[in-house]
Protein backbone atom coordinates (compact mmCIF):
# COMPACT_ATOMS: atom_id res chain seq x y z
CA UNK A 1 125.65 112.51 145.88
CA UNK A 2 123.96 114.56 143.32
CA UNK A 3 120.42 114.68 143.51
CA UNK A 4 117.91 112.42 140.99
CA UNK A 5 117.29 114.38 137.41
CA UNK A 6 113.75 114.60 136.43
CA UNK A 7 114.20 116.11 133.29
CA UNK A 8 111.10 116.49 131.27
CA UNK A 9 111.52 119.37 129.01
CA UNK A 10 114.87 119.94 127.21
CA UNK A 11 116.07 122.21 124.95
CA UNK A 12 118.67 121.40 122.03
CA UNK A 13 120.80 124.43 120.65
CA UNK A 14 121.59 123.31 116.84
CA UNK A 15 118.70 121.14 116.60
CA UNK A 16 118.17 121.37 112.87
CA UNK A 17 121.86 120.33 111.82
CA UNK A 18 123.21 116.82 111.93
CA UNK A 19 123.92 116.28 115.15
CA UNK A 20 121.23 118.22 116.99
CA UNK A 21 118.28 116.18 114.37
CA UNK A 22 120.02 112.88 115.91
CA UNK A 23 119.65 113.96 119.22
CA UNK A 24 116.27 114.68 118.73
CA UNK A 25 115.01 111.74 117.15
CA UNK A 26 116.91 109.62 120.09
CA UNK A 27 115.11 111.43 122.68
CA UNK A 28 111.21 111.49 120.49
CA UNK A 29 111.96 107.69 119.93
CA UNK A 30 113.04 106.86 123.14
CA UNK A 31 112.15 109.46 125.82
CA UNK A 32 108.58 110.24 124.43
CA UNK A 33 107.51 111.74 127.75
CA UNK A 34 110.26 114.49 127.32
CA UNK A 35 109.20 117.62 125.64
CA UNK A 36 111.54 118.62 123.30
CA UNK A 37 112.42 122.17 122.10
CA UNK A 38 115.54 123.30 119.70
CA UNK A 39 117.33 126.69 118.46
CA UNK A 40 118.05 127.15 115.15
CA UNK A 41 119.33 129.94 113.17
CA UNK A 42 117.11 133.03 112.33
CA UNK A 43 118.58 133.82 109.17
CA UNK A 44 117.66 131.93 105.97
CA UNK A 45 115.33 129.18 105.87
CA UNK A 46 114.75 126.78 108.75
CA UNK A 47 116.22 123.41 107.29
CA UNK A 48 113.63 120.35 107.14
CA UNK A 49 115.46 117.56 105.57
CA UNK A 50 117.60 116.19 108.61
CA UNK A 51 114.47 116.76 111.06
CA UNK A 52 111.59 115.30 108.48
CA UNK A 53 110.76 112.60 110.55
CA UNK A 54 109.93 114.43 113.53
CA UNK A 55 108.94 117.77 112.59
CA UNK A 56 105.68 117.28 114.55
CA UNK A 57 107.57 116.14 117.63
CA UNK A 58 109.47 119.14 118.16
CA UNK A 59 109.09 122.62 119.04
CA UNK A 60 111.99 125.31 116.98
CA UNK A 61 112.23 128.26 117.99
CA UNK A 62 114.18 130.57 115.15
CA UNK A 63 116.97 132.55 117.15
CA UNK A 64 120.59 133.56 116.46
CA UNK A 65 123.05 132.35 119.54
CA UNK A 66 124.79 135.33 118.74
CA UNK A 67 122.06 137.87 119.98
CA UNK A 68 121.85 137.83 123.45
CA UNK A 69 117.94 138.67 123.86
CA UNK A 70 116.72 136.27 121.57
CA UNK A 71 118.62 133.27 123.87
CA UNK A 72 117.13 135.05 126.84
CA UNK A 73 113.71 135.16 125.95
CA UNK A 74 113.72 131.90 124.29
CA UNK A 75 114.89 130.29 127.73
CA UNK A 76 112.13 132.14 129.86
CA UNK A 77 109.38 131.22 127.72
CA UNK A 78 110.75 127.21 127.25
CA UNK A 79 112.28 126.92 131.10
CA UNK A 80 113.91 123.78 130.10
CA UNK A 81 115.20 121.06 132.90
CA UNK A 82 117.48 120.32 130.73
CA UNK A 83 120.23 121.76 127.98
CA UNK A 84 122.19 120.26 124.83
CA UNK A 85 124.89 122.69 123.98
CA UNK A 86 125.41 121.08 120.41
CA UNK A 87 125.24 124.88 118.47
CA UNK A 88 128.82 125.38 117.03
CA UNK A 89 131.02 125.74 113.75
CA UNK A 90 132.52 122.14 113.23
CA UNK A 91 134.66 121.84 110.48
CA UNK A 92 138.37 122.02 111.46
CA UNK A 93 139.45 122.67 108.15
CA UNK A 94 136.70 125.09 107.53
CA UNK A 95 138.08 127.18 110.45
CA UNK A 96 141.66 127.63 109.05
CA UNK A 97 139.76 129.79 106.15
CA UNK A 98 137.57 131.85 108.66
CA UNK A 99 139.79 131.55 111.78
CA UNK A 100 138.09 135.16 112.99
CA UNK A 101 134.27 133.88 112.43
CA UNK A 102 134.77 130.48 114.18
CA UNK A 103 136.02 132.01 117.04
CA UNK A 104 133.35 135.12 117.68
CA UNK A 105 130.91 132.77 116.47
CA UNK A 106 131.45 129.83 118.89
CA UNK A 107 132.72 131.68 121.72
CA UNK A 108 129.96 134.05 121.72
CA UNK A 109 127.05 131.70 121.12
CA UNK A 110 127.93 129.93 124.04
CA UNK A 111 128.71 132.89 126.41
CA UNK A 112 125.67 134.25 125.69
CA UNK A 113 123.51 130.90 126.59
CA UNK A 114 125.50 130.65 130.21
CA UNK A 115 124.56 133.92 131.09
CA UNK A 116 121.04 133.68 129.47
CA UNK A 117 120.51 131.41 131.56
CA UNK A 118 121.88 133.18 134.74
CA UNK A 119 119.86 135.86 134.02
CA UNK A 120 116.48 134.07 133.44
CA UNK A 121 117.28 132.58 136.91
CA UNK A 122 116.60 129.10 135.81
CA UNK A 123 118.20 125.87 136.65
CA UNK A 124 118.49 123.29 134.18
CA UNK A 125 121.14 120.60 133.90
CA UNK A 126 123.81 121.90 130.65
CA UNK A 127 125.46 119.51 128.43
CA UNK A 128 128.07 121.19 126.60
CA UNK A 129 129.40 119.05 123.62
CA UNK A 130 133.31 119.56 123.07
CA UNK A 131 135.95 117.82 120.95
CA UNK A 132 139.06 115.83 121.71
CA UNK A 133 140.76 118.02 118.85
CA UNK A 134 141.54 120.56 122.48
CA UNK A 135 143.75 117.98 123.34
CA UNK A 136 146.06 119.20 120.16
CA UNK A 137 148.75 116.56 119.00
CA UNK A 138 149.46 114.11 121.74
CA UNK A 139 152.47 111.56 121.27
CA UNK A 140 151.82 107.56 121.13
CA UNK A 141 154.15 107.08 123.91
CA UNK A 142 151.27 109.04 126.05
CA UNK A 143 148.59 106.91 124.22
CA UNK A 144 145.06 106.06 125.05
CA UNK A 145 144.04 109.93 126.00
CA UNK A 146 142.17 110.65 129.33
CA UNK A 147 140.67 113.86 130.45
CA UNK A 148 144.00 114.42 132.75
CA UNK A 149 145.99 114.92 129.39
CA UNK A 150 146.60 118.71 128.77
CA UNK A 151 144.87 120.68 126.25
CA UNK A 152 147.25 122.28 123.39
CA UNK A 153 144.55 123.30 120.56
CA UNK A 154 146.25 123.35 117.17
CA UNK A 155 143.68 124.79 115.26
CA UNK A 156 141.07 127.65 115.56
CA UNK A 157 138.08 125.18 115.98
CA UNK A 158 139.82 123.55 118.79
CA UNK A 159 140.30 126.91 120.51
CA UNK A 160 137.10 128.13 120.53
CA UNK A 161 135.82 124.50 122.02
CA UNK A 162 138.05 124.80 124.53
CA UNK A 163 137.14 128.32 125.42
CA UNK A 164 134.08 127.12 125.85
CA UNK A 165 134.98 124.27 127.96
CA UNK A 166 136.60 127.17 130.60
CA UNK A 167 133.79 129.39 130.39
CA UNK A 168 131.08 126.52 131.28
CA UNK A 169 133.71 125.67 134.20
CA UNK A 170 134.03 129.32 135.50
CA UNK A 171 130.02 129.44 135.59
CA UNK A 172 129.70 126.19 137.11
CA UNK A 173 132.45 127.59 140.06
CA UNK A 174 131.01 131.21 140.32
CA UNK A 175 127.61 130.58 139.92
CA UNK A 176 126.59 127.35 140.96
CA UNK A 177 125.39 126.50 137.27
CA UNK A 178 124.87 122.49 136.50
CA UNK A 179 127.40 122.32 133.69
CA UNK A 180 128.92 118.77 132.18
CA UNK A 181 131.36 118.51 129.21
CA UNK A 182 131.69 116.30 126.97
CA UNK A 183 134.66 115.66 124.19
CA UNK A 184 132.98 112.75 122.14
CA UNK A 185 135.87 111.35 119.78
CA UNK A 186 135.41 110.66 116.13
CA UNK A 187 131.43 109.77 115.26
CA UNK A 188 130.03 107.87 111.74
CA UNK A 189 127.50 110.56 111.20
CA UNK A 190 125.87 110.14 107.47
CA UNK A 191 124.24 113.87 108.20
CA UNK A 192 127.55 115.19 108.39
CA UNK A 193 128.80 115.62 104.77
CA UNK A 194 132.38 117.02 106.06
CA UNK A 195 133.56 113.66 107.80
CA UNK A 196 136.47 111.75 107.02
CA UNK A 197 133.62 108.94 106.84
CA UNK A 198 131.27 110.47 105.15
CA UNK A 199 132.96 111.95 102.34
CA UNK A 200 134.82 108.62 101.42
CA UNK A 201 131.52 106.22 101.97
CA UNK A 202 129.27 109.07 99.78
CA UNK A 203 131.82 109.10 97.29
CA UNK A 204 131.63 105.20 97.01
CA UNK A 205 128.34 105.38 96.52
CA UNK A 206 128.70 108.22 93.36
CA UNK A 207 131.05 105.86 92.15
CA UNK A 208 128.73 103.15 92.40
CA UNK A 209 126.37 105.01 90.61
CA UNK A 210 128.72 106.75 87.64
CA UNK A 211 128.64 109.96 89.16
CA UNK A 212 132.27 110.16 89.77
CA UNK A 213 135.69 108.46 88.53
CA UNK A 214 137.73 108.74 91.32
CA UNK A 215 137.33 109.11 95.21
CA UNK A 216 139.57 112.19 96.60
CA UNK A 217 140.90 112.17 100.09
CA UNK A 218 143.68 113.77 102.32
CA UNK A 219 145.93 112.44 105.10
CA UNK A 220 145.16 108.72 105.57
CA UNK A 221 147.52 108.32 108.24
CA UNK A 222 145.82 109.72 111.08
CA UNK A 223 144.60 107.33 113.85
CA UNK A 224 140.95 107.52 115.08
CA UNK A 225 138.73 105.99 117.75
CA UNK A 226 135.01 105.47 116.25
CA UNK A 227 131.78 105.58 117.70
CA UNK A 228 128.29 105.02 115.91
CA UNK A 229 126.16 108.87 116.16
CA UNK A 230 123.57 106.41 117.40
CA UNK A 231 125.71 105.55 119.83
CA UNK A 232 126.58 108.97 120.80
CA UNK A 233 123.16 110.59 121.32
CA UNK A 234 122.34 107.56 123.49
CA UNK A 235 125.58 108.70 125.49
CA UNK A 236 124.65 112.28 125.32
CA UNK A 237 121.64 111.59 127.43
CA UNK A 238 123.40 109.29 129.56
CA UNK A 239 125.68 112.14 130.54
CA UNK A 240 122.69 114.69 130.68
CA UNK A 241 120.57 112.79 133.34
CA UNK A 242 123.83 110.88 135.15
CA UNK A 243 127.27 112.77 135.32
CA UNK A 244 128.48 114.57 137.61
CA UNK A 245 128.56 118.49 137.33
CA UNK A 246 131.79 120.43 136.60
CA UNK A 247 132.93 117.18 135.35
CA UNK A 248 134.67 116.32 131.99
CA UNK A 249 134.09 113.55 130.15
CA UNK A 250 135.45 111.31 127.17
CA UNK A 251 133.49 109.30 124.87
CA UNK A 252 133.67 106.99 122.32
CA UNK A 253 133.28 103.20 120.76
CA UNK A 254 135.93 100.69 120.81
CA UNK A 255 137.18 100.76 117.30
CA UNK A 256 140.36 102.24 115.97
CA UNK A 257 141.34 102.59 112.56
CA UNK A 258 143.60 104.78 110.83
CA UNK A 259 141.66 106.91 107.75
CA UNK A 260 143.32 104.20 105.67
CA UNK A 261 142.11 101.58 106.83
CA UNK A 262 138.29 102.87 107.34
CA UNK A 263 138.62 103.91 103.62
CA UNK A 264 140.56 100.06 102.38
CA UNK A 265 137.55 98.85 104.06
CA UNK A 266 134.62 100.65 101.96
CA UNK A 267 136.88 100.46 98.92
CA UNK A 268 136.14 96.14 99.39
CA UNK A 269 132.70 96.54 100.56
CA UNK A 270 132.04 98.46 96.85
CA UNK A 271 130.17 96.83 94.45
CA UNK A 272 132.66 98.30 91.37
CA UNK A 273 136.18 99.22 91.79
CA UNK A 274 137.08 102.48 93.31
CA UNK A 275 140.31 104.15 92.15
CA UNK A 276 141.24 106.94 94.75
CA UNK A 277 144.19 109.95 94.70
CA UNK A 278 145.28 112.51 96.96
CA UNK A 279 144.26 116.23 97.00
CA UNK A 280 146.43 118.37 97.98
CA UNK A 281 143.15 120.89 98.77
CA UNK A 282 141.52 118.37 101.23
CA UNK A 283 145.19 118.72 103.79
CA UNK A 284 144.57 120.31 106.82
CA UNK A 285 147.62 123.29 107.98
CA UNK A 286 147.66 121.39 111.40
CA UNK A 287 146.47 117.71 112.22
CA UNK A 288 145.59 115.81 115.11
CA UNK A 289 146.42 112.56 113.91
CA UNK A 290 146.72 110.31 116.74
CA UNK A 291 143.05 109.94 118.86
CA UNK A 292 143.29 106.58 121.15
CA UNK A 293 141.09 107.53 124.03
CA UNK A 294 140.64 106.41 127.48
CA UNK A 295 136.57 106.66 128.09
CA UNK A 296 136.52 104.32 131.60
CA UNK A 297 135.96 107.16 133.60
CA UNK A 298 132.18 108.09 131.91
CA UNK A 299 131.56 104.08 131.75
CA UNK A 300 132.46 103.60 135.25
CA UNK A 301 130.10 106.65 136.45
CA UNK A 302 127.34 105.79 134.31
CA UNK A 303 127.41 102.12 133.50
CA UNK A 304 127.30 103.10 129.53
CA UNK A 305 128.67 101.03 126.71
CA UNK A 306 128.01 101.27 123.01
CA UNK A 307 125.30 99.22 121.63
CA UNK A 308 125.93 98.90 117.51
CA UNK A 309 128.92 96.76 116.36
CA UNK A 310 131.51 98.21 113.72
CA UNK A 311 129.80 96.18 111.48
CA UNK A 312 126.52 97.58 111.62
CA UNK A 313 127.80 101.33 111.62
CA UNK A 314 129.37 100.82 108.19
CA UNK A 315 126.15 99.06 106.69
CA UNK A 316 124.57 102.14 107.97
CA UNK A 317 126.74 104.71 106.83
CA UNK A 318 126.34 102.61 103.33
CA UNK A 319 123.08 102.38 103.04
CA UNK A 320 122.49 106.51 103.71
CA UNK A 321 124.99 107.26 101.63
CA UNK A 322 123.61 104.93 98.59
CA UNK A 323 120.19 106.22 98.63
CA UNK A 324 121.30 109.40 98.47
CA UNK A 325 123.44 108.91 95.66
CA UNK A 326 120.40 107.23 93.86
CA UNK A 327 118.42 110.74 93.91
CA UNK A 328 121.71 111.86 91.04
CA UNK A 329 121.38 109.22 89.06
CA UNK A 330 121.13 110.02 85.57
């Protein structure tokens, strides 16, 4: 039996993008007695728009995960209980193009906050998010996934999550560090322009609007299991403060649809018609296109279960993505 977590100051790597801003606003909104600090990248201007409602609630501090002193000072001076691992190039179609980048860049971001942290001889509870894409192309036959299924990446994304899976595993083993993985399955994320989800439900609302004719999309075949990002961040805390360490973990909601489907259901939720056509340019070299997971194991530990319908995700998604489409009307 694992000792009780008190953790009262965290620290999110990524906190600015749209993942790491949902995160935070879970934990200001919900956990206000937790201090709450976030990385973000040095370069460029700090982003605002995904974090505008709690800019004041939240301490950034501007680092690249890449340099190895900025992580380690940054972690001395915060001495967080507790870490989100969230920093990380998503897009698996992105890392086809820039196969060399995604790799150094995930790898060594995460490499250098494991040993950052072994150096600033601290000893905070580490969530590191992964991705079921490690699990590569599984067959129905072997259908709903469960962390026991082996890995097979098929693209350079997946390989660099899974790297990092190892690496948190080997400190975790050699050092004694408090590491827990995560591979959250397919989330309805409005932040995250690159989703399947996204994409279709902001070009919906374009159409809507007479911003576009037509809604583009690639392979509607593949099969995915959904989970509101509402729903996740409230996991991602759940698995923070309750799983065990050195421990893998699944996570997701309880709906499957193929892309299909998810899109044939915005498509009669539209309030004009919405004519849609393959691109050729939005096919990835190498799918995953089967994701039916198996998540009992972190609901059994924890006692977790989603908390917004299907229903309520899509009105959601909607409803961010129509807004936004209203600020390009002409």
């Amino acid at each position: 039996m694992e000792p009780e977590r008190n953790i009262k100051r965290i620290l999110i790597t990524g906190l600015t993008g749209t993942g790491g801003s949902q995160l935070a606003e879970y934990i200001v909104n919900n956990h206000p007695e937790v201090e709450v600090h976030g990385i973000s990248r040095s370069y460029g201007t700090l982003p605002s728009e995904n974090i505008k409602g709690i800019a004041d609630k939240v301490v950034l501090h501007r680092c690249d995960m890449n340099d190895f002193s900025s992580i380690l000072k940054i972690l001395k001076i915060v001495k967080p209980d507790g870490i989100f691992h969230l920093a990380s190039y998503a897009e698996v179609k992105g890392s086809f193009d820039m196969p060399l980048f995604v790799t150094y860049n995930n790898i060594m971001s995460s490499a250098n906050l494991f040993e950052a942290v072994r150096q600033a001889e601290i000893d905070p509870y580490i969530l590191i998010t992964s991705t079921p894409e490690v699990y590569g192309q599984i067959p129905q036959e072997q259908m709903p996934i469960t962390e026991n299924h082996q890995t097979n990446p098929v693209n350079p994304y997946a390989a660099s999550k899974l790297y990092q899976e190892k690496l948190a595993y080997i400190y975790f083993k050699s050092y004694g560090m408090k590491n827990i993985v995560t591979r959250m399955f397919s989330y309805i994320n409005p932040r995250r322009k690159d989703l399947f989800s996204t994409s279709f439900a902001m070009q919906v609302a374009r159409i809507e609007e007479g911003l576009q004719k037509e809604l583009l999309h690639g392979n509607l075949k593949s099969t995915r299991t959904l989970i509101d990002v509402r729903d996740s961040v409230d996991a991602y805390w759940t698995a923070l403060n309750k799983c065990r360490t050195g421990e893998i973990y699944n996570i997701s909601g309880k709906t499957v649809k193929t892309v299909g489907e998810f899109l044939d259901l915005l498509k009669s939720l539209a309030k004009t018609e919405i004519p849609s056509r393959l691109d050729p340019k939005l096919l990835r070299i190498s799918d995953s296109v089967l994701q039916v997971v198996d998540t009992s194991k972190f609901e059994k530990e924890t006692g977790w279960k989603p908390k917004y319908s299907f229903e309520e995700t899509i009105q959601y998604l909607l409803d961010y993505c129509r807004n936004e489409a209203k600020k390009y009307r002409i």
